[in-house]
ModelCIF file with pLDDT and N, C-alpha, C, O atoms, coordinates in Angstrom:
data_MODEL
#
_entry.id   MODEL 
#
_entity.id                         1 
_entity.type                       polymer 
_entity.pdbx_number_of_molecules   1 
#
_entity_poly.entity_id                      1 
_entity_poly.type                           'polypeptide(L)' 
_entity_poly.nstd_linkage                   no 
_entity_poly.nstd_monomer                   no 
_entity_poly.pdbx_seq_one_letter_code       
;(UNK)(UNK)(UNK)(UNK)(UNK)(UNK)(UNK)(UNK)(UNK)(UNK)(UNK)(UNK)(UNK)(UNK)(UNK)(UNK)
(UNK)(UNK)(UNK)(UNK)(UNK)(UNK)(UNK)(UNK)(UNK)(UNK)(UNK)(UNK)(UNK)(UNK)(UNK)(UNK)
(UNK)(UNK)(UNK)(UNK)(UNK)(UNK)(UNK)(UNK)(UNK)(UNK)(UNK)(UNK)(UNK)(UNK)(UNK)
;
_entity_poly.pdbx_seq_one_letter_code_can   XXXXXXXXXXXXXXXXXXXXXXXXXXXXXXXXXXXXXXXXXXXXXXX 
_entity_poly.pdbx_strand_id                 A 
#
loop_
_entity_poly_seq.entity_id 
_entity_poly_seq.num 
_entity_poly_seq.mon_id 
_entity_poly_seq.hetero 
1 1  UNK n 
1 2  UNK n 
1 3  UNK n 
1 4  UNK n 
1 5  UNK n 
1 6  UNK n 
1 7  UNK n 
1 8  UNK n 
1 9  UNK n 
1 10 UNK n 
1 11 UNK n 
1 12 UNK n 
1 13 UNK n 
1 14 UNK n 
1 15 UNK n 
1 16 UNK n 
1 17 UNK n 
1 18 UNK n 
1 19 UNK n 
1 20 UNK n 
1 21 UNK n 
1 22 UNK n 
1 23 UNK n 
1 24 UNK n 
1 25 UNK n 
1 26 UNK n 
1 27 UNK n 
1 28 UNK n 
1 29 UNK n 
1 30 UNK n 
1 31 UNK n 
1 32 UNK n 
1 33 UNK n 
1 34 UNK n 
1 35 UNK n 
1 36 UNK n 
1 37 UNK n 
1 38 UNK n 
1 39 UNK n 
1 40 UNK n 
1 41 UNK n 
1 42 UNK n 
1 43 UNK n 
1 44 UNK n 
1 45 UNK n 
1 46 UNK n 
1 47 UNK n 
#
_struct_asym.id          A 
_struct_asym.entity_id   1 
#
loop_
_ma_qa_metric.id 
_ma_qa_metric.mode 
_ma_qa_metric.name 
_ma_qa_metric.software_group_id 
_ma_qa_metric.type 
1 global pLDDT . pLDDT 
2 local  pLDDT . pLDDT 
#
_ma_qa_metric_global.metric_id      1 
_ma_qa_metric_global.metric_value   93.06 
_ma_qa_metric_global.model_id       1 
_ma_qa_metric_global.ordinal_id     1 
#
loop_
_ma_qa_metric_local.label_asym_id 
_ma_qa_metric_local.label_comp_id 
_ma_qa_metric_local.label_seq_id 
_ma_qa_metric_local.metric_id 
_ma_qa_metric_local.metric_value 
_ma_qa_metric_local.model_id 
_ma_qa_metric_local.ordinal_id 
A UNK 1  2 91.00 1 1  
A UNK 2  2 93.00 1 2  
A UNK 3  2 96.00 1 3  
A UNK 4  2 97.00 1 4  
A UNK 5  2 98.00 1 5  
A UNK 6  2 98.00 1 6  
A UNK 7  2 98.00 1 7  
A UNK 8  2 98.00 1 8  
A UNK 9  2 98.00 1 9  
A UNK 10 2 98.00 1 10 
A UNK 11 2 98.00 1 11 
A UNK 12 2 95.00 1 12 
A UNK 13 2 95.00 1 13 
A UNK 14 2 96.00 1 14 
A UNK 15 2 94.00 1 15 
A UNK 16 2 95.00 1 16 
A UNK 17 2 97.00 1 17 
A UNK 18 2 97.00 1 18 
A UNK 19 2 98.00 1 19 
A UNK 20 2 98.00 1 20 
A UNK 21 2 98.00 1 21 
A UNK 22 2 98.00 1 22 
A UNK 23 2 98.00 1 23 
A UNK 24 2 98.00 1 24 
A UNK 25 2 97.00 1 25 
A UNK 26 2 96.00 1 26 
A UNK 27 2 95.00 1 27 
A UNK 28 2 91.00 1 28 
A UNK 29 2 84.00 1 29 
A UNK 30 2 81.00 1 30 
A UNK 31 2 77.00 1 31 
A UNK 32 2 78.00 1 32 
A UNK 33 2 76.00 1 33 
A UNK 34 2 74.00 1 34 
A UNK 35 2 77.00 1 35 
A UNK 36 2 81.00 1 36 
A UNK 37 2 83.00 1 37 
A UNK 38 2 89.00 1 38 
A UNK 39 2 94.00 1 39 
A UNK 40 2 95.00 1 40 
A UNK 41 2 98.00 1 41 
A UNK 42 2 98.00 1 42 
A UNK 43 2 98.00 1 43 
A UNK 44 2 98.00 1 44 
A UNK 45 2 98.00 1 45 
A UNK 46 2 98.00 1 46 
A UNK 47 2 98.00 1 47 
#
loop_
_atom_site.group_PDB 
_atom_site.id 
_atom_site.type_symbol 
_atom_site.label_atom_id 
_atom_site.label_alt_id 
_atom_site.label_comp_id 
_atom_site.label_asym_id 
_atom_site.label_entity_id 
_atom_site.label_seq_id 
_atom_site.pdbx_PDB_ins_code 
_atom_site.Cartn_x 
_atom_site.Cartn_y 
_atom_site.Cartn_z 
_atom_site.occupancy 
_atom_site.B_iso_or_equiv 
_atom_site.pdbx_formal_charge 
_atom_site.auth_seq_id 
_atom_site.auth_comp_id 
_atom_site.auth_asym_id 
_atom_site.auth_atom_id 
_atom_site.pdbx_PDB_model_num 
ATOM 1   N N  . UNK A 1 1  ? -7.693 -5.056  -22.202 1.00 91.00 ? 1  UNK A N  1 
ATOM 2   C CA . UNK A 1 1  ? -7.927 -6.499  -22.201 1.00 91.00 ? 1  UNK A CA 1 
ATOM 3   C C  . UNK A 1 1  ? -7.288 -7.182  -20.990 1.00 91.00 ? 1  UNK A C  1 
ATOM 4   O O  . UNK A 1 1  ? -7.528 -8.338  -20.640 1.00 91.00 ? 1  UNK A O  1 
ATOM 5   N N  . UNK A 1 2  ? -6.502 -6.386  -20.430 1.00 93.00 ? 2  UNK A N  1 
ATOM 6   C CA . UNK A 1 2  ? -5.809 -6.959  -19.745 1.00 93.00 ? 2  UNK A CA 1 
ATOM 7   C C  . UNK A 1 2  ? -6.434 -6.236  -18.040 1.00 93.00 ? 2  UNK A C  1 
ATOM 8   O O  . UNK A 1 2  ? -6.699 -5.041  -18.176 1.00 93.00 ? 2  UNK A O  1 
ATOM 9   N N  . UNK A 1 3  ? -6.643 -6.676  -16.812 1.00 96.00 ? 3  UNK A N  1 
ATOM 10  C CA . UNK A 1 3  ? -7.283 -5.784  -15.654 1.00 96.00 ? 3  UNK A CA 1 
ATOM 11  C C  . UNK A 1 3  ? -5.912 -6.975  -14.747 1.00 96.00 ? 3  UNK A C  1 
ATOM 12  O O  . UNK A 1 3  ? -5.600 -8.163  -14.831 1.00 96.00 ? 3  UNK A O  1 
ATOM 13  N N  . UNK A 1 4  ? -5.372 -5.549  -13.789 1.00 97.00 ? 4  UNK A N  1 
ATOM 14  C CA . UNK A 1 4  ? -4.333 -6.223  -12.273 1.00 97.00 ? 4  UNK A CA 1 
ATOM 15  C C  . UNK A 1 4  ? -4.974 -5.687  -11.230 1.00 97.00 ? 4  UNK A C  1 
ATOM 16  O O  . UNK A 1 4  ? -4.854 -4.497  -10.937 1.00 97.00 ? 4  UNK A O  1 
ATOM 17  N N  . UNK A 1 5  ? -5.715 -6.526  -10.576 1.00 98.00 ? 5  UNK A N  1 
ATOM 18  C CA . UNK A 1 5  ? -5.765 -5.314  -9.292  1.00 98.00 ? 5  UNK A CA 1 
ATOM 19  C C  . UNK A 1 5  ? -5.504 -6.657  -8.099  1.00 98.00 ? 5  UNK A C  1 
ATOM 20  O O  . UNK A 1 5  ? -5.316 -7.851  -8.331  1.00 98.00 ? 5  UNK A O  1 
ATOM 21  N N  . UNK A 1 6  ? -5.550 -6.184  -7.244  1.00 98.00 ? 6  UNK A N  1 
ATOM 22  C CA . UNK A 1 6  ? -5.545 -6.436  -5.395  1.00 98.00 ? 6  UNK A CA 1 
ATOM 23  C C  . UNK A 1 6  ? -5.382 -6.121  -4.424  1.00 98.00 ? 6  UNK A C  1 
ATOM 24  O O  . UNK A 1 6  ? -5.332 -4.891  -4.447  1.00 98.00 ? 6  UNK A O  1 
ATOM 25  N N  . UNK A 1 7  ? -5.198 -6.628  -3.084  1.00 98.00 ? 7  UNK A N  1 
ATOM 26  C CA . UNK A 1 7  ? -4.739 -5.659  -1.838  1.00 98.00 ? 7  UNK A CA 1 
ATOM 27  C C  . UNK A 1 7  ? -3.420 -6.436  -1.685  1.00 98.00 ? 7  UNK A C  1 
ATOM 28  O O  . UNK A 1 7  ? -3.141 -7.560  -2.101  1.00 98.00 ? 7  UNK A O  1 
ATOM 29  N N  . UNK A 1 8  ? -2.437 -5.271  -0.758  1.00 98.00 ? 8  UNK A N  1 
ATOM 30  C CA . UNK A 1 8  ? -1.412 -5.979  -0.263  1.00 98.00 ? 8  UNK A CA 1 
ATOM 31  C C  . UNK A 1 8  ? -1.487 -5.163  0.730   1.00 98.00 ? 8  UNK A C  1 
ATOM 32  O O  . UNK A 1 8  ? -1.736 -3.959  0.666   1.00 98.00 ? 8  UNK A O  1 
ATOM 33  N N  . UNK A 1 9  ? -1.144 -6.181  2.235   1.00 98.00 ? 9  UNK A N  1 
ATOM 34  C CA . UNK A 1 9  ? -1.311 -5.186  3.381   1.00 98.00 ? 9  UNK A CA 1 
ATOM 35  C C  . UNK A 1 9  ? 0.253  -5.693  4.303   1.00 98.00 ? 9  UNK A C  1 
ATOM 36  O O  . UNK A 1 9  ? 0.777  -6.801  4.423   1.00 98.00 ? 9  UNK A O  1 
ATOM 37  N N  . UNK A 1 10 ? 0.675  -4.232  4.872   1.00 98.00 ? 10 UNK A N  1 
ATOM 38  C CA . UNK A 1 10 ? 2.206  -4.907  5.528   1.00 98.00 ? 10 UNK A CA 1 
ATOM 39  C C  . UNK A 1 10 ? 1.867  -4.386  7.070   1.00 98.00 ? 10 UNK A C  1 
ATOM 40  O O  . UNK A 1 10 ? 1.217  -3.389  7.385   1.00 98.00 ? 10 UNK A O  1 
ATOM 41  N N  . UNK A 1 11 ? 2.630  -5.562  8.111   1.00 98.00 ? 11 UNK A N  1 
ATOM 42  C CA . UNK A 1 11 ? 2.215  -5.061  9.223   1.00 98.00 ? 11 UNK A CA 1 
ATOM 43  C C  . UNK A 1 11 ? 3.720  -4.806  9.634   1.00 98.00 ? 11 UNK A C  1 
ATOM 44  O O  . UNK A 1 11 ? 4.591  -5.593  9.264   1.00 98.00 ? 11 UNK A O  1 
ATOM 45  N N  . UNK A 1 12 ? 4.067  -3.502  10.541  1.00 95.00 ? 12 UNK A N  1 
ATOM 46  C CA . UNK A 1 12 ? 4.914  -3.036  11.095  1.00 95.00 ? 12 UNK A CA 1 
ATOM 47  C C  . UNK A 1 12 ? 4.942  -2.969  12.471  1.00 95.00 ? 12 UNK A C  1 
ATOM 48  O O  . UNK A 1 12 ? 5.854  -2.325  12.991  1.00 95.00 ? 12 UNK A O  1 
ATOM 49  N N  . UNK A 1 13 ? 4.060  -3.549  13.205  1.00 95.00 ? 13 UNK A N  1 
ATOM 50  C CA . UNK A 1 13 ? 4.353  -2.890  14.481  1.00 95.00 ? 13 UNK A CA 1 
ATOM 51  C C  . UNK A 1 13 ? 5.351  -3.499  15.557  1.00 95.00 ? 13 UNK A C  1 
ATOM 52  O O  . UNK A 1 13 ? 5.456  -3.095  16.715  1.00 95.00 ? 13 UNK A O  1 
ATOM 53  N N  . UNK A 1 14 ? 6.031  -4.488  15.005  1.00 96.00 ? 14 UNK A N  1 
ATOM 54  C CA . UNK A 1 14 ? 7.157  -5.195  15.898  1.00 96.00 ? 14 UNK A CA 1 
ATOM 55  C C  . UNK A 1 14 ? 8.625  -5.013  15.290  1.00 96.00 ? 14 UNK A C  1 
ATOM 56  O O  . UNK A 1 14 ? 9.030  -5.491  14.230  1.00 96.00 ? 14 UNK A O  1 
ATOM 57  N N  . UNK A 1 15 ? 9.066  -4.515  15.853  1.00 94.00 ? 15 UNK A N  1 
ATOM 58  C CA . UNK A 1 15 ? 10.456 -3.660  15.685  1.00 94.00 ? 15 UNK A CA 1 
ATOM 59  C C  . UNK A 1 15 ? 11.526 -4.690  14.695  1.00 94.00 ? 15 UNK A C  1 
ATOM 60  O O  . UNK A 1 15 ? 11.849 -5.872  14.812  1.00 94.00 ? 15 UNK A O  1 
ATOM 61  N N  . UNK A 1 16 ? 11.825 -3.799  13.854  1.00 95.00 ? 16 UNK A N  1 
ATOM 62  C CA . UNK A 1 16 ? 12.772 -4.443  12.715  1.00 95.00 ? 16 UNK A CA 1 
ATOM 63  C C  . UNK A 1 16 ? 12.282 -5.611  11.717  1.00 95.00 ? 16 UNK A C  1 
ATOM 64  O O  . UNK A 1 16 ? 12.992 -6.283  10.969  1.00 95.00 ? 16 UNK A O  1 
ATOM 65  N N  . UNK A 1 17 ? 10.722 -5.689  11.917  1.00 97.00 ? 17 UNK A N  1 
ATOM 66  C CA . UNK A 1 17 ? 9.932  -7.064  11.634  1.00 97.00 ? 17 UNK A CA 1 
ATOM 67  C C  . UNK A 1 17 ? 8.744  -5.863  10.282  1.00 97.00 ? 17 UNK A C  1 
ATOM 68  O O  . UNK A 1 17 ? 8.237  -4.746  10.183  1.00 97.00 ? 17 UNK A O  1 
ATOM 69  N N  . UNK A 1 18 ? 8.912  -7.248  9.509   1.00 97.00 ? 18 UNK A N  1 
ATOM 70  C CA . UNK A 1 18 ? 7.871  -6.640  7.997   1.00 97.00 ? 18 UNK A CA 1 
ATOM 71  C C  . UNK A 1 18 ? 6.959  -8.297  7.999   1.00 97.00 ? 18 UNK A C  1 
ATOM 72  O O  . UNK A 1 18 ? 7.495  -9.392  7.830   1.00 97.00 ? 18 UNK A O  1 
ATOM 73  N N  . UNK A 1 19 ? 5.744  -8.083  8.197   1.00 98.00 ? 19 UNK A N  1 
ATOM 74  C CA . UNK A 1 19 ? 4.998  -9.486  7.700   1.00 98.00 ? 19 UNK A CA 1 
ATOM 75  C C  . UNK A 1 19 ? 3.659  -8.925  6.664   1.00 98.00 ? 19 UNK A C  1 
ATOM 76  O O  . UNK A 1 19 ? 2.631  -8.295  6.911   1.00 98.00 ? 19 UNK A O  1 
ATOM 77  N N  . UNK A 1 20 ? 4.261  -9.511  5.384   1.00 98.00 ? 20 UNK A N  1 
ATOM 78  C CA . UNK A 1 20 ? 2.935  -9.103  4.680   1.00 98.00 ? 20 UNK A CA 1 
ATOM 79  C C  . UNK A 1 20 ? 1.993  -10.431 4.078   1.00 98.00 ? 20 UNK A C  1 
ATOM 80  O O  . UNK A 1 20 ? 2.288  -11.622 3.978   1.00 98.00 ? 20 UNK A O  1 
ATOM 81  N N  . UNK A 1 21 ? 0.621  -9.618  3.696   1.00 98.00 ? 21 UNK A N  1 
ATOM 82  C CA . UNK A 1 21 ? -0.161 -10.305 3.407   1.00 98.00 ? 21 UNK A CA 1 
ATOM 83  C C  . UNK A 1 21 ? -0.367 -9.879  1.990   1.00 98.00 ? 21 UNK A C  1 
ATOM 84  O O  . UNK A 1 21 ? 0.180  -8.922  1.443   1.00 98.00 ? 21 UNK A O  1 
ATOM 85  N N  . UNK A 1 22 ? -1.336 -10.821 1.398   1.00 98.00 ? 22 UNK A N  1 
ATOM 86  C CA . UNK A 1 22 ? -1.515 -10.268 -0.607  1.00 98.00 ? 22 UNK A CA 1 
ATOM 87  C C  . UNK A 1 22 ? -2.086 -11.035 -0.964  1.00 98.00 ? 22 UNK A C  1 
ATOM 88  O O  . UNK A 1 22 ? -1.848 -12.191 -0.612  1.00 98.00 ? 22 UNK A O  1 
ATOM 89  N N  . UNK A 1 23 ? -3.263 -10.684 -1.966  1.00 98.00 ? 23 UNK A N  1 
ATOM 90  C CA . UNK A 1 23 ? -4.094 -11.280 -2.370  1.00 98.00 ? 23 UNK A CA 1 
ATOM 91  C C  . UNK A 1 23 ? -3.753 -10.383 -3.866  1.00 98.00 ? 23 UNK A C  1 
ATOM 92  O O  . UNK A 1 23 ? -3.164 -9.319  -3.679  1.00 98.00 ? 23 UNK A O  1 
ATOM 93  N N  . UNK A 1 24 ? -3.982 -10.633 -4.880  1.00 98.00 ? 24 UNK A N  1 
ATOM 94  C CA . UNK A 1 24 ? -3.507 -10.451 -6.442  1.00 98.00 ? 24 UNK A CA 1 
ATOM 95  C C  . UNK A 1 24 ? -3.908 -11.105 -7.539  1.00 98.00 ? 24 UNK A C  1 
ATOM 96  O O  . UNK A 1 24 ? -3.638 -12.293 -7.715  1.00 98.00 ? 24 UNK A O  1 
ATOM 97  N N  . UNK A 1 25 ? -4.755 -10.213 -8.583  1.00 97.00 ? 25 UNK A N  1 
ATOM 98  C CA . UNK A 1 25 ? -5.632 -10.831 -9.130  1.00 97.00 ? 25 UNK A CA 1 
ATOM 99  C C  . UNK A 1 25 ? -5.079 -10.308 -10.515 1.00 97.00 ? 25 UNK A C  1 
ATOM 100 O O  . UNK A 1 25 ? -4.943 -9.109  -10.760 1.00 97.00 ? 25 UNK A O  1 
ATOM 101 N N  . UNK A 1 26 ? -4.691 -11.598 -11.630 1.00 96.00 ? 26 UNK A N  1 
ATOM 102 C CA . UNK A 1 26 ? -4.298 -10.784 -13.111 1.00 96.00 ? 26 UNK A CA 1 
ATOM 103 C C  . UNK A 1 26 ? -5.276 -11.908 -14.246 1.00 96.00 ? 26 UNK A C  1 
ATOM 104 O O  . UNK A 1 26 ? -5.194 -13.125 -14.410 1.00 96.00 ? 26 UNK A O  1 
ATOM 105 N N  . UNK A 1 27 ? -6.230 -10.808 -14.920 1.00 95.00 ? 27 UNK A N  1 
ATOM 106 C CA . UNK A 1 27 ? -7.170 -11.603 -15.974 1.00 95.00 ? 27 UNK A CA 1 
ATOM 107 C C  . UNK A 1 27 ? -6.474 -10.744 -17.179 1.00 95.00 ? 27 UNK A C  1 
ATOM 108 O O  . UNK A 1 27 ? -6.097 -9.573  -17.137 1.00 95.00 ? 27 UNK A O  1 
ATOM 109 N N  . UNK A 1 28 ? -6.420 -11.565 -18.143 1.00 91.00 ? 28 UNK A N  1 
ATOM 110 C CA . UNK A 1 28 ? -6.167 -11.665 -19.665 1.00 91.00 ? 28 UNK A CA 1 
ATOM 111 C C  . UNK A 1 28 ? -6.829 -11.776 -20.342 1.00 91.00 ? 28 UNK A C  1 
ATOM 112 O O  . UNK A 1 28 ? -6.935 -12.895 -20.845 1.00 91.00 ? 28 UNK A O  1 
ATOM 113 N N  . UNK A 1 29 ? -7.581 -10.840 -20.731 1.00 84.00 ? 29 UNK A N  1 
ATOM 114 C CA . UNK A 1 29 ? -8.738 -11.531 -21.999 1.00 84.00 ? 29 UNK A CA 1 
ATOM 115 C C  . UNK A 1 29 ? -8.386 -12.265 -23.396 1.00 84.00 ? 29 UNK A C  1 
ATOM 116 O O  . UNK A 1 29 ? -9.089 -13.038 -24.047 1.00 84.00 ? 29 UNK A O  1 
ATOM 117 N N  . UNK A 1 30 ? -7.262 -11.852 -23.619 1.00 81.00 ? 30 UNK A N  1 
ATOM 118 C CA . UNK A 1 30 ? -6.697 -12.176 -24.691 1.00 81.00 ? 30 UNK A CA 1 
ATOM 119 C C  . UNK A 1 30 ? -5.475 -13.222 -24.683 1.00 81.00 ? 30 UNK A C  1 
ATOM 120 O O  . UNK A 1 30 ? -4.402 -12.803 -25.116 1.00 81.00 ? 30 UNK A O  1 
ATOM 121 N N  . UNK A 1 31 ? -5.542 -14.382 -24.284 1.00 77.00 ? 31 UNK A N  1 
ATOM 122 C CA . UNK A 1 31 ? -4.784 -15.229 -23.552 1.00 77.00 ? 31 UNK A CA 1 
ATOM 123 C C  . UNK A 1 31 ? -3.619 -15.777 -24.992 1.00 77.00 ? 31 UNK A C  1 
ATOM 124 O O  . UNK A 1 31 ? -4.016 -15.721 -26.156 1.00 77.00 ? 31 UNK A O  1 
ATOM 125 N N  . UNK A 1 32 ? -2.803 -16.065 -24.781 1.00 78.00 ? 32 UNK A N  1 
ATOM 126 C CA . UNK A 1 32 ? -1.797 -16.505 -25.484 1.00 78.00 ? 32 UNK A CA 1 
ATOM 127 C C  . UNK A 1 32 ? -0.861 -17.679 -24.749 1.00 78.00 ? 32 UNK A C  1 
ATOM 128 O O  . UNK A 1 32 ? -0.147 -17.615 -23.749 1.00 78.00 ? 32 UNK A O  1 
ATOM 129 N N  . UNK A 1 33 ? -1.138 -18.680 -25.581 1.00 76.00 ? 33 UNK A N  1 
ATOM 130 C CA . UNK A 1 33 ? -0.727 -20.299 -25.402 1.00 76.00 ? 33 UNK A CA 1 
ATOM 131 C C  . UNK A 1 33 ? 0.756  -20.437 -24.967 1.00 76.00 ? 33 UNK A C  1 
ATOM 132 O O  . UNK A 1 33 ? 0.813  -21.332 -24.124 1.00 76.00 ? 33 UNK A O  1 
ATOM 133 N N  . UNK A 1 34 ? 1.508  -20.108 -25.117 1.00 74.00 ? 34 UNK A N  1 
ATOM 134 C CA . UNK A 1 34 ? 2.938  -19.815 -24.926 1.00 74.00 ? 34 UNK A CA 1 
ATOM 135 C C  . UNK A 1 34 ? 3.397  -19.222 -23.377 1.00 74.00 ? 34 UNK A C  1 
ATOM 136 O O  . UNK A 1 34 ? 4.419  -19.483 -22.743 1.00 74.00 ? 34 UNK A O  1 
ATOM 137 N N  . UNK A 1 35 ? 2.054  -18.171 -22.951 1.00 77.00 ? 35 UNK A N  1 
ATOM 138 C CA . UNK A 1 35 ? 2.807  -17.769 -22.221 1.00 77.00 ? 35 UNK A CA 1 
ATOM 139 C C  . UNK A 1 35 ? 1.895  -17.956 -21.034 1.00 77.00 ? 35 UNK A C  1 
ATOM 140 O O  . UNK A 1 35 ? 0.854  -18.610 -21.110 1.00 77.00 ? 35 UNK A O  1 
ATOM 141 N N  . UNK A 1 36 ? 2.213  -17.508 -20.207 1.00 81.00 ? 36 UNK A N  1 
ATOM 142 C CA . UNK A 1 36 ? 1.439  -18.175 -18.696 1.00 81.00 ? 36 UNK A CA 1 
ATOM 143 C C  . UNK A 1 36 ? 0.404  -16.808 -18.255 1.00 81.00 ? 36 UNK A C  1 
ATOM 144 O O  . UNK A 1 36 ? 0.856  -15.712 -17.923 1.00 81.00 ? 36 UNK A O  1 
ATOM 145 N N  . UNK A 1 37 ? -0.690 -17.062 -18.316 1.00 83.00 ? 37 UNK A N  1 
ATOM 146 C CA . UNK A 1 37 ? -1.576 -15.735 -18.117 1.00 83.00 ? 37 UNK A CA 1 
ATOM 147 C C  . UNK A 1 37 ? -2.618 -16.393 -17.352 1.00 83.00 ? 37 UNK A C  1 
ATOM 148 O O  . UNK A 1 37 ? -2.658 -17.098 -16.343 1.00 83.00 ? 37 UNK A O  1 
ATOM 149 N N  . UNK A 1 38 ? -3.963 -15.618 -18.707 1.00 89.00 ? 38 UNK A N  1 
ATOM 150 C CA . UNK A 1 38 ? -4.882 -16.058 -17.857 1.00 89.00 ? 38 UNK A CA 1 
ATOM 151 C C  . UNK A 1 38 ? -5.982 -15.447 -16.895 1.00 89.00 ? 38 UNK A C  1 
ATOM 152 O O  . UNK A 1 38 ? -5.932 -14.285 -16.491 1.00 89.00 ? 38 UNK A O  1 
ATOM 153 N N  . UNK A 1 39 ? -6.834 -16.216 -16.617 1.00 94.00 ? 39 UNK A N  1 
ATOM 154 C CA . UNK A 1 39 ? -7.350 -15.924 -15.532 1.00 94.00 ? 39 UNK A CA 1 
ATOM 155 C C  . UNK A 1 39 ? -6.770 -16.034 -13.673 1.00 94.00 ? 39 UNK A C  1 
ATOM 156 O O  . UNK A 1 39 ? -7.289 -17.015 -13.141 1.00 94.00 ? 39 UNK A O  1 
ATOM 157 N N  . UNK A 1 40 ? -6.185 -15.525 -13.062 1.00 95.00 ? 40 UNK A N  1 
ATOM 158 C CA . UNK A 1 40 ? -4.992 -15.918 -12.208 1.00 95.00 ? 40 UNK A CA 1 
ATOM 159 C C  . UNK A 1 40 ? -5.071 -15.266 -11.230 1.00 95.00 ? 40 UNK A C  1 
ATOM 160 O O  . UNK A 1 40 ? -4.446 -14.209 -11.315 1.00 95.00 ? 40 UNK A O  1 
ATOM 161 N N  . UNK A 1 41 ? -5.643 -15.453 -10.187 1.00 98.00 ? 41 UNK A N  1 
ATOM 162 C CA . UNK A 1 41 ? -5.581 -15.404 -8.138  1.00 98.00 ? 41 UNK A CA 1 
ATOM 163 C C  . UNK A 1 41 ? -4.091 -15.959 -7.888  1.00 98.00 ? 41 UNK A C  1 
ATOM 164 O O  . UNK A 1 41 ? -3.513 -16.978 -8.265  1.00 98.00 ? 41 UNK A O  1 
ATOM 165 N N  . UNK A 1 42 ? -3.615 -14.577 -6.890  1.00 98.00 ? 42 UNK A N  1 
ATOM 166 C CA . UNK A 1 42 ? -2.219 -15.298 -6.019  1.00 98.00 ? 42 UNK A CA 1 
ATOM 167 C C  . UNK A 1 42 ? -2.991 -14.876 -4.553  1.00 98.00 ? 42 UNK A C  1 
ATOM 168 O O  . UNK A 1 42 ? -3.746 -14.001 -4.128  1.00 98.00 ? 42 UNK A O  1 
ATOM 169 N N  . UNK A 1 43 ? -2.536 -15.662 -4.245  1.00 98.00 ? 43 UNK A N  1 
ATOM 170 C CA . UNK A 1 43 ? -2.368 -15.818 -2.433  1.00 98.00 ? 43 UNK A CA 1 
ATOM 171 C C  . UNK A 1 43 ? -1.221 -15.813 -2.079  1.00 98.00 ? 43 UNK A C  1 
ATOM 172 O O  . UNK A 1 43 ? -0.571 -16.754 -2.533  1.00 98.00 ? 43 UNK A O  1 
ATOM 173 N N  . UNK A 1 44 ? -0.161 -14.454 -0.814  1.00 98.00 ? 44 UNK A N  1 
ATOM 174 C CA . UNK A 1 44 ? 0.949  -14.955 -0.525  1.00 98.00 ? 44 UNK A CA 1 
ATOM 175 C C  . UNK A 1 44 ? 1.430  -14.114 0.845   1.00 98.00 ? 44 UNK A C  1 
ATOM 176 O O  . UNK A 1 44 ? 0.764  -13.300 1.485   1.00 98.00 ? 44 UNK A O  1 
ATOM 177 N N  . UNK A 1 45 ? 2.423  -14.446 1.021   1.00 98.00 ? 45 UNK A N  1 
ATOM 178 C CA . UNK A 1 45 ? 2.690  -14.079 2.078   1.00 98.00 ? 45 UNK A CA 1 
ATOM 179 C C  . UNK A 1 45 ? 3.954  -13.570 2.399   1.00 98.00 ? 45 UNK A C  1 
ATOM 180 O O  . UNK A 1 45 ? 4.536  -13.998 1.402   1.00 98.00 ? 45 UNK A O  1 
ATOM 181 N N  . UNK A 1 46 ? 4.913  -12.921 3.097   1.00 98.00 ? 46 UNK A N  1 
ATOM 182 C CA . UNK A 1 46 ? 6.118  -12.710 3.260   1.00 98.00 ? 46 UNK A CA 1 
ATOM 183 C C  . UNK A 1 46 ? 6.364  -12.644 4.949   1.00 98.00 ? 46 UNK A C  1 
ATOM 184 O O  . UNK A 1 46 ? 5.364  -12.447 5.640   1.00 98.00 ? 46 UNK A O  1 
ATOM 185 N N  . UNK A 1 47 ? 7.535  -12.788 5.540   1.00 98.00 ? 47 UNK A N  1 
ATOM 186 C CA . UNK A 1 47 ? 8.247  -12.521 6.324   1.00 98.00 ? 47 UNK A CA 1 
ATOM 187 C C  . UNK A 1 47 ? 9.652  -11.728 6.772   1.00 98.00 ? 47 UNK A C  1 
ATOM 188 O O  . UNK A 1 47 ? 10.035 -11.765 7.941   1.00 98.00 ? 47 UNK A O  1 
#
């Protein structure tokens, strides 16, 4: 009932440096009021 999938991609090629990208997808079929679910896209980023 529950499906996680997405990409996460990290780029390395500048020395001592991590920049990632992510896209992340979590559906709930079975949703429950209390708690934070859902149908739910992240977009994010790191440095």
């Amino acid at each position: 009932n529950v499906l996680f999938s997405g990409a996460y991609y990290s780029y390395t090629a500048l020395e001592n440096t991590n920049i990632d990208l992510y896209y992340l997808w979590l559906y709930d079929d079975i949703q429950i009021p209390v708690r934070p679910d859902g149908n739910r896209h992240t977009v994010g980023t790191r440095y």
